[in-house]
N, C-alpha and C. Protein backbone atom coordinates (compact mmCIF):
# COMPACT_ATOMS: atom_id res chain seq x y z
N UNK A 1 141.74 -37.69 -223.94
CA UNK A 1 141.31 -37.97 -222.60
C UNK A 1 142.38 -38.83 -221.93
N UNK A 2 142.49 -38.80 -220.56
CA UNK A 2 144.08 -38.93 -219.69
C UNK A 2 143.54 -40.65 -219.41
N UNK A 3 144.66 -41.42 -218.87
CA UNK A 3 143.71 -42.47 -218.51
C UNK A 3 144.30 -42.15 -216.79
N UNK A 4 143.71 -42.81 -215.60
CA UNK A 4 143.51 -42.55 -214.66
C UNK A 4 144.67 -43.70 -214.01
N UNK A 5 145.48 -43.08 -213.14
CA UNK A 5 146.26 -44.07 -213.09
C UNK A 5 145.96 -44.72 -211.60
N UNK A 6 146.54 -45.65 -211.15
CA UNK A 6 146.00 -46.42 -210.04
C UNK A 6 146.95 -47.62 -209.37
N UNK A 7 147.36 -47.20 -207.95
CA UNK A 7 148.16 -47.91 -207.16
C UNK A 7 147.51 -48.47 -206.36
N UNK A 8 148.19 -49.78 -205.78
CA UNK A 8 148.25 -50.52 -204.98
C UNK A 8 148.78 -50.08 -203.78
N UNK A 9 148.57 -49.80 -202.45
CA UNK A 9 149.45 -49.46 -201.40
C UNK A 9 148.66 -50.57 -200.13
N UNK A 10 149.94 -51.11 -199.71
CA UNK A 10 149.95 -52.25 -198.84
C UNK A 10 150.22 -51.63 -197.37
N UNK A 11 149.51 -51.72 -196.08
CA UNK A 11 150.25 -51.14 -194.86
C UNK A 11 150.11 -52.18 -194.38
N UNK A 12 151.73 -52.28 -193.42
CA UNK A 12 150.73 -54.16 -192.23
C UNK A 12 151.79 -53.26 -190.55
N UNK A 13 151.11 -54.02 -190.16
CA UNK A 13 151.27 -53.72 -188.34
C UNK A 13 151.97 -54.55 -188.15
N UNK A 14 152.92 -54.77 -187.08
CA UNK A 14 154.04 -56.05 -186.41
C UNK A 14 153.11 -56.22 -185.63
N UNK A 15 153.42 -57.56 -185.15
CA UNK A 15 152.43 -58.51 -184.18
C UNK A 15 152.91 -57.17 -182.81
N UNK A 16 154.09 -56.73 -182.23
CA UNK A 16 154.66 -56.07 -181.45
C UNK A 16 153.47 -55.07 -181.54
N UNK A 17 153.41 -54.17 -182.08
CA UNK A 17 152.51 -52.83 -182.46
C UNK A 17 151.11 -53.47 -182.33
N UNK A 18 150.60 -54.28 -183.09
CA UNK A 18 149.26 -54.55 -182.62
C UNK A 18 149.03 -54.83 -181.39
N UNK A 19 150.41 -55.43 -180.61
CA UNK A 19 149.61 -56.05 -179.18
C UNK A 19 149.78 -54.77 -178.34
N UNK A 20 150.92 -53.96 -178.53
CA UNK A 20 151.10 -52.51 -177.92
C UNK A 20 150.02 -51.51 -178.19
N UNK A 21 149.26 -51.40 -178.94
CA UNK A 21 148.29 -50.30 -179.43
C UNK A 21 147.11 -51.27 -180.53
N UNK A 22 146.63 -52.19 -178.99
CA UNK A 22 145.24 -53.35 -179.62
C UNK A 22 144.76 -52.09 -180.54
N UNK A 23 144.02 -51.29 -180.16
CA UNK A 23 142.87 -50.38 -180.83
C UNK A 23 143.45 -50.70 -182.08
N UNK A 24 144.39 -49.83 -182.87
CA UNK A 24 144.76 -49.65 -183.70
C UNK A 24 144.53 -50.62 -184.75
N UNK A 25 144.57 -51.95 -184.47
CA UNK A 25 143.95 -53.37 -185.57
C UNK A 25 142.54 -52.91 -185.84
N UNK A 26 141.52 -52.40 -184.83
CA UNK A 26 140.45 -52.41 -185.72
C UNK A 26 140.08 -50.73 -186.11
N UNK A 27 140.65 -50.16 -185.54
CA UNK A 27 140.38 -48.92 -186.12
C UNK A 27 141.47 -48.53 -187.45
N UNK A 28 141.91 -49.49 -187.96
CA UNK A 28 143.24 -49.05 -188.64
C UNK A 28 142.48 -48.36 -190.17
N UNK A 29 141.16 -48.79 -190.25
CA UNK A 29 140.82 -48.16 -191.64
C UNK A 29 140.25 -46.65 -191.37
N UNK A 30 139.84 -46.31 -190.30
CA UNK A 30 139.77 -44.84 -189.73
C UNK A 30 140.67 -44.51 -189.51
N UNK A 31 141.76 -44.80 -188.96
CA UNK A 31 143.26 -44.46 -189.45
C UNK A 31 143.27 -43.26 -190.74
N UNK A 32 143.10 -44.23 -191.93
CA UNK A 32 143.74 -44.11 -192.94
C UNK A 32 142.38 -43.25 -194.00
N UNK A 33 141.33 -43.48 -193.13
CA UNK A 33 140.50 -41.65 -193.59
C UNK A 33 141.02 -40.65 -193.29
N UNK A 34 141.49 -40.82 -191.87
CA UNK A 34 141.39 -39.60 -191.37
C UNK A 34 142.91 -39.02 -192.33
N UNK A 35 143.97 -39.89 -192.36
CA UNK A 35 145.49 -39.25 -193.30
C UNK A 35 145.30 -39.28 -194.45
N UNK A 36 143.85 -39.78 -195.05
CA UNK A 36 143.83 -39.54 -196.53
C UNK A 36 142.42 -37.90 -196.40
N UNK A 37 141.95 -37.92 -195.36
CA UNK A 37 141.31 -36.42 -195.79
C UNK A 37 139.78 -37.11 -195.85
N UNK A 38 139.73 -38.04 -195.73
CA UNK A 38 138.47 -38.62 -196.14
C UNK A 38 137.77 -39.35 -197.64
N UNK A 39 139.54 -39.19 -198.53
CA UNK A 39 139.56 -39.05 -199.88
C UNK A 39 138.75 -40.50 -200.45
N UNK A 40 137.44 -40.31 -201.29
CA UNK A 40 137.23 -40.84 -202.15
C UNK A 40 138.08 -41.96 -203.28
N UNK A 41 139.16 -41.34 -203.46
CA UNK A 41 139.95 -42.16 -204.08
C UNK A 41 140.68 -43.53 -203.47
N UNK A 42 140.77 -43.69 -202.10
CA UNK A 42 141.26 -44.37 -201.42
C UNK A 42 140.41 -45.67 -200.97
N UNK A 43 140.72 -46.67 -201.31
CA UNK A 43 139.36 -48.00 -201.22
C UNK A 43 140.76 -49.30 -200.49
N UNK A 44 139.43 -49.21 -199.39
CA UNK A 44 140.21 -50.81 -198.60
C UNK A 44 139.26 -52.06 -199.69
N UNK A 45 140.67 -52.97 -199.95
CA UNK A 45 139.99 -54.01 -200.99
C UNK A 45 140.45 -55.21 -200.18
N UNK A 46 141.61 -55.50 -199.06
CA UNK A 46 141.42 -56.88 -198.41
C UNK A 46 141.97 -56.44 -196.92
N UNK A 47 141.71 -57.15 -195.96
CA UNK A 47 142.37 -56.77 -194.68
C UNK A 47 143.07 -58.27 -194.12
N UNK A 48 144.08 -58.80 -193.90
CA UNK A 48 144.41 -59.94 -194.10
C UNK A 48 145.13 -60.19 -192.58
N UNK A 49 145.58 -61.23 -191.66
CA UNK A 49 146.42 -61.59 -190.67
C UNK A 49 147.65 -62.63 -191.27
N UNK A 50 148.66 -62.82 -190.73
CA UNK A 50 149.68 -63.62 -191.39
C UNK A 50 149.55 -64.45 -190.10
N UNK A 51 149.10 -65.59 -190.25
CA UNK A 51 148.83 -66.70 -189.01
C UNK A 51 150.77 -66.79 -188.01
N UNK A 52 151.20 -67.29 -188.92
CA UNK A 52 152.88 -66.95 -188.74
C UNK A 52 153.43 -65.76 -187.75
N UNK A 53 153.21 -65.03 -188.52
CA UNK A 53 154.00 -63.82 -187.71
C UNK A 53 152.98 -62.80 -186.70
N UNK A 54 151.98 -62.60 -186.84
CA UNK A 54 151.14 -62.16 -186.07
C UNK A 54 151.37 -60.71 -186.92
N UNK A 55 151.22 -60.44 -188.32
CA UNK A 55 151.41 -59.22 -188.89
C UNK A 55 149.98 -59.01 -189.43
N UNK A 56 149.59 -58.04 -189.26
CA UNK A 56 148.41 -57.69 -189.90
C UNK A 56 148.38 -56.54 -190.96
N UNK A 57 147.78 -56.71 -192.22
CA UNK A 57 148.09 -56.28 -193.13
C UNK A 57 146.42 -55.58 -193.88
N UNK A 58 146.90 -54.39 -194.50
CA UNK A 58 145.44 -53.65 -195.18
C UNK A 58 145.91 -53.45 -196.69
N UNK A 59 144.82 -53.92 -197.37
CA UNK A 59 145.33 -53.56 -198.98
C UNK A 59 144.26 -52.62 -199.40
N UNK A 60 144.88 -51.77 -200.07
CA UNK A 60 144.04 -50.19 -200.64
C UNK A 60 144.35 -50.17 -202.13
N UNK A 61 143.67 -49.85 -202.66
CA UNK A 61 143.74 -49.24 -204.17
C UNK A 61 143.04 -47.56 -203.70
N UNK A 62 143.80 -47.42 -204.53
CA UNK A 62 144.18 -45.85 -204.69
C UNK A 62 143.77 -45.18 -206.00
N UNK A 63 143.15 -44.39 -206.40
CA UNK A 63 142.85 -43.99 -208.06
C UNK A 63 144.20 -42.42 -207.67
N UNK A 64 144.46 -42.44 -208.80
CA UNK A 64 145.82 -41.20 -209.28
C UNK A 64 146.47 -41.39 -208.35
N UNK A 65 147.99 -41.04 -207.83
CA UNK A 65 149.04 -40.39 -207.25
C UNK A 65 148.50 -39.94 -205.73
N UNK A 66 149.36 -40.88 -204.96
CA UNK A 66 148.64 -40.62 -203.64
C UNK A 66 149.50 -39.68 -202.86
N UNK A 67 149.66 -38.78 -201.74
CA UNK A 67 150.81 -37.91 -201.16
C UNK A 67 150.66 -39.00 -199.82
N UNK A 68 151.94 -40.53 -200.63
CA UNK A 68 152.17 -41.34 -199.44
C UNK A 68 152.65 -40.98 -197.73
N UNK A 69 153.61 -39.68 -198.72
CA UNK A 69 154.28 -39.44 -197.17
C UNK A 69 153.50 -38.64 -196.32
N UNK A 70 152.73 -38.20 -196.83
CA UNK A 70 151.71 -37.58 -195.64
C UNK A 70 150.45 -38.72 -195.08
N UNK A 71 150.10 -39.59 -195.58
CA UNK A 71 149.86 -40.54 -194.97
C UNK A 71 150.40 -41.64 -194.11
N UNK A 72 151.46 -41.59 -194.36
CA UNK A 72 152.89 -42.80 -193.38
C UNK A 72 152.85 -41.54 -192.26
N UNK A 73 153.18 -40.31 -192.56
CA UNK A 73 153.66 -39.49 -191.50
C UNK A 73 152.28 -39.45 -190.26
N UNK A 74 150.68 -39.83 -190.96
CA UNK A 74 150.23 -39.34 -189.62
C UNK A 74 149.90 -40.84 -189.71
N UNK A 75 149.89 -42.07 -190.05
CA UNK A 75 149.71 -43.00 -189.29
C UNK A 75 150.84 -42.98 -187.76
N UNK A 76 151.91 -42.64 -188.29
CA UNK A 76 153.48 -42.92 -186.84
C UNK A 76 152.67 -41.88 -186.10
N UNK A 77 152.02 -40.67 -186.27
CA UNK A 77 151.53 -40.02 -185.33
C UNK A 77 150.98 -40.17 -184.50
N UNK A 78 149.69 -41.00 -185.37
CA UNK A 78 148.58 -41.56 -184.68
C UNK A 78 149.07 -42.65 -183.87
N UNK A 79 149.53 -43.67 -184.22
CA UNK A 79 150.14 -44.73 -183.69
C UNK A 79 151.43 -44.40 -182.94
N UNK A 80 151.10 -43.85 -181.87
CA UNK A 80 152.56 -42.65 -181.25
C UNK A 80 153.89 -43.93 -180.79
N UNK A 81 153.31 -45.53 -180.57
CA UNK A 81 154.49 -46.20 -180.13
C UNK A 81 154.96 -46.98 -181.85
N UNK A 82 155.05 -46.19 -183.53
CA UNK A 82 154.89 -46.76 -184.62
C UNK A 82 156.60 -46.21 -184.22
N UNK A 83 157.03 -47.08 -185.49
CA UNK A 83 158.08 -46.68 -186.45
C UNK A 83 158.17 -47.54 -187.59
N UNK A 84 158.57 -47.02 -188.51
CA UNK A 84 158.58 -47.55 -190.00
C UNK A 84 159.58 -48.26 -189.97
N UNK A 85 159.27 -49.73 -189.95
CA UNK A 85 160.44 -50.72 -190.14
C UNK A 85 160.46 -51.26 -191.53
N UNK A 86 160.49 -50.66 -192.57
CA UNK A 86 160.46 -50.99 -193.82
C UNK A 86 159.44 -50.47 -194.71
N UNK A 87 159.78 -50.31 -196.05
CA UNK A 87 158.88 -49.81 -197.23
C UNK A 87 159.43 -49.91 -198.09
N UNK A 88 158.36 -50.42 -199.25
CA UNK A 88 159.01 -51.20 -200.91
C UNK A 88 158.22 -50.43 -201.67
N UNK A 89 158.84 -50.22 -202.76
CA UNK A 89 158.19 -49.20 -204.30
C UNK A 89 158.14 -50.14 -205.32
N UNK A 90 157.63 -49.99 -206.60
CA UNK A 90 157.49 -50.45 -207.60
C UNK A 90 156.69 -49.17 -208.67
N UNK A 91 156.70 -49.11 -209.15
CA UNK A 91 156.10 -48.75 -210.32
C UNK A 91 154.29 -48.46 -210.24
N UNK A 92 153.69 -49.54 -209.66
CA UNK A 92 152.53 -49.72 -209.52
C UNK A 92 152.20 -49.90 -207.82
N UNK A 93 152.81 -50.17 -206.92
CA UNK A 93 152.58 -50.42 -205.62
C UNK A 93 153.58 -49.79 -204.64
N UNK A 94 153.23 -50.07 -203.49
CA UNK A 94 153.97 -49.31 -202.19
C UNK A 94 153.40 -50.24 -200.99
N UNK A 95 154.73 -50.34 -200.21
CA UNK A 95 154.35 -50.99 -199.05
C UNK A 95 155.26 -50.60 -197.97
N UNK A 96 154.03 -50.85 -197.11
CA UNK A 96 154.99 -50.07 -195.49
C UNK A 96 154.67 -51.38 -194.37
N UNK A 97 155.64 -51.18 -193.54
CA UNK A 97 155.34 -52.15 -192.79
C UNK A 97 155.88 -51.15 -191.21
N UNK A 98 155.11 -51.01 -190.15
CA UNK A 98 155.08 -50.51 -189.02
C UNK A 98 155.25 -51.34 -187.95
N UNK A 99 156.29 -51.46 -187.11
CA UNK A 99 156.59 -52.07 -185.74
C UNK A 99 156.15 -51.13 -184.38
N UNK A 100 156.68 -51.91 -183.32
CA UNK A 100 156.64 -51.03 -182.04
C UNK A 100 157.98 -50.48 -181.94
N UNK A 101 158.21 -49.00 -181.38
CA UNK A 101 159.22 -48.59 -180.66
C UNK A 101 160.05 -49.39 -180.16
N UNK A 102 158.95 -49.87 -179.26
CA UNK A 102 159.74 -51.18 -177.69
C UNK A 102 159.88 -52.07 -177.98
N UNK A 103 158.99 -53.32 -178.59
CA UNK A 103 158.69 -54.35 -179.36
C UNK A 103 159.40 -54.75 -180.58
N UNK A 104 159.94 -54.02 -181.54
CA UNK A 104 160.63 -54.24 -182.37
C UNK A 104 162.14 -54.08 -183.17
N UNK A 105 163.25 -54.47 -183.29
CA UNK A 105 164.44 -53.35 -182.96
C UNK A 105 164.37 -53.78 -184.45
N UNK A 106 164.23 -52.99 -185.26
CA UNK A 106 164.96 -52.61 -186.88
C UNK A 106 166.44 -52.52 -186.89
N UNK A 107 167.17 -53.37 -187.70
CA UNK A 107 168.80 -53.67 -187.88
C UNK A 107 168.77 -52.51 -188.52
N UNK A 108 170.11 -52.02 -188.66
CA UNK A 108 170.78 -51.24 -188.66
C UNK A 108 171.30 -51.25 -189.97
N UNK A 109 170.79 -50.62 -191.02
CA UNK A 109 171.23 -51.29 -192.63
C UNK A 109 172.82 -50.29 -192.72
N UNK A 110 172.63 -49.46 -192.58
CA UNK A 110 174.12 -49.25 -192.42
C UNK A 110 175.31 -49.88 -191.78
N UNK A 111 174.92 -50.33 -190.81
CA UNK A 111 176.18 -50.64 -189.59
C UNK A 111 176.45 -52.29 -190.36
N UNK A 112 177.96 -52.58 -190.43
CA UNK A 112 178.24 -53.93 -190.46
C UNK A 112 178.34 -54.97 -189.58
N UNK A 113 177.76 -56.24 -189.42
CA UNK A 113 177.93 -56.74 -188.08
C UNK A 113 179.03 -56.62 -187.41
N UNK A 114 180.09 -56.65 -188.25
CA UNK A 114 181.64 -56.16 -187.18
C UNK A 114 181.63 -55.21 -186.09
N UNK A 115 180.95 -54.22 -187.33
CA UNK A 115 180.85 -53.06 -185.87
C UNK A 115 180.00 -53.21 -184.66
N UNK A 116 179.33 -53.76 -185.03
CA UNK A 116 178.21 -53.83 -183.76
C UNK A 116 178.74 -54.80 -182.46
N UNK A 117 179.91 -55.40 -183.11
CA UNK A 117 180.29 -56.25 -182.21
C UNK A 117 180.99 -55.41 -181.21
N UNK A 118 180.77 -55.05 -180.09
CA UNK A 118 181.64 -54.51 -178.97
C UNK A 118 181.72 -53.30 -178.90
N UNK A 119 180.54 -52.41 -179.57
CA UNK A 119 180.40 -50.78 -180.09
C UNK A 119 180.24 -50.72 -178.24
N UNK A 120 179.34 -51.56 -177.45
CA UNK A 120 179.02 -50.81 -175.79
C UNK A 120 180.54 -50.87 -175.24
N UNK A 121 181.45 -51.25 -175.82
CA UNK A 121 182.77 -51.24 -174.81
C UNK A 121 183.32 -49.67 -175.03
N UNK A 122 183.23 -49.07 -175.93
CA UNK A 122 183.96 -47.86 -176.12
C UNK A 122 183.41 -46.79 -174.87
């Protein structure tokens, strides 16, 4: 008999995105029926605010192997002003973290600050 395996997956909102798309803070666990299918396996276990940053965060346990990317893909859907400003793996967990379009500018992990220096003059 198999044993059942079981992740942790973390999503949090930027203070930017929550204040751009209020709804979305409290509907965020209908959110995440509707991109999990309605799946049984999927359990909200804390919903947390970061007093600090104004990030709001949902913790899920998951029973077996979840198809993350089809869930990241229709939260940015749903959340049409989202973009994925980060996501961490481990072994046992996953975490995404979602900004605003407008509200949030994600650095540029490629580009070196050199370059960025004076790229609008060209």
């Amino acid at each position: 008999m198999g044993r059942t395996s079981h992740r942790t997956v973390w999503f949090s909102l930027s203070k930017a995105l929550g204040e751009a798309q209020h709804w979305a803070v409290e509907t965020f666990p209908t959110i995440i029926q509707r991109a999990t299918g309605y799946s049984e396996r999927w359990a909200l276990v804390n919903r947390m605010t970061d007093e600090a940053s104004g990030t709001r965060t949902w913790q899920y346990a998951v029973k077996g192997i979840p198809e993350i990317d089809l869930v990241v893909d229709h939260i940015i859907h749903e959340l049409s002003d989202a973009v994925l400003l980060s996501e961490w793996h481990t072994v046992t967990e996953d975490r995404f973290t979602f900004g605003s379009l407008r509200g949030d500018r994600p650095a540029r992990a490629n580009q070196a600050p050199e370059q960025a220096i004076g790229e609008g003059e060209r």
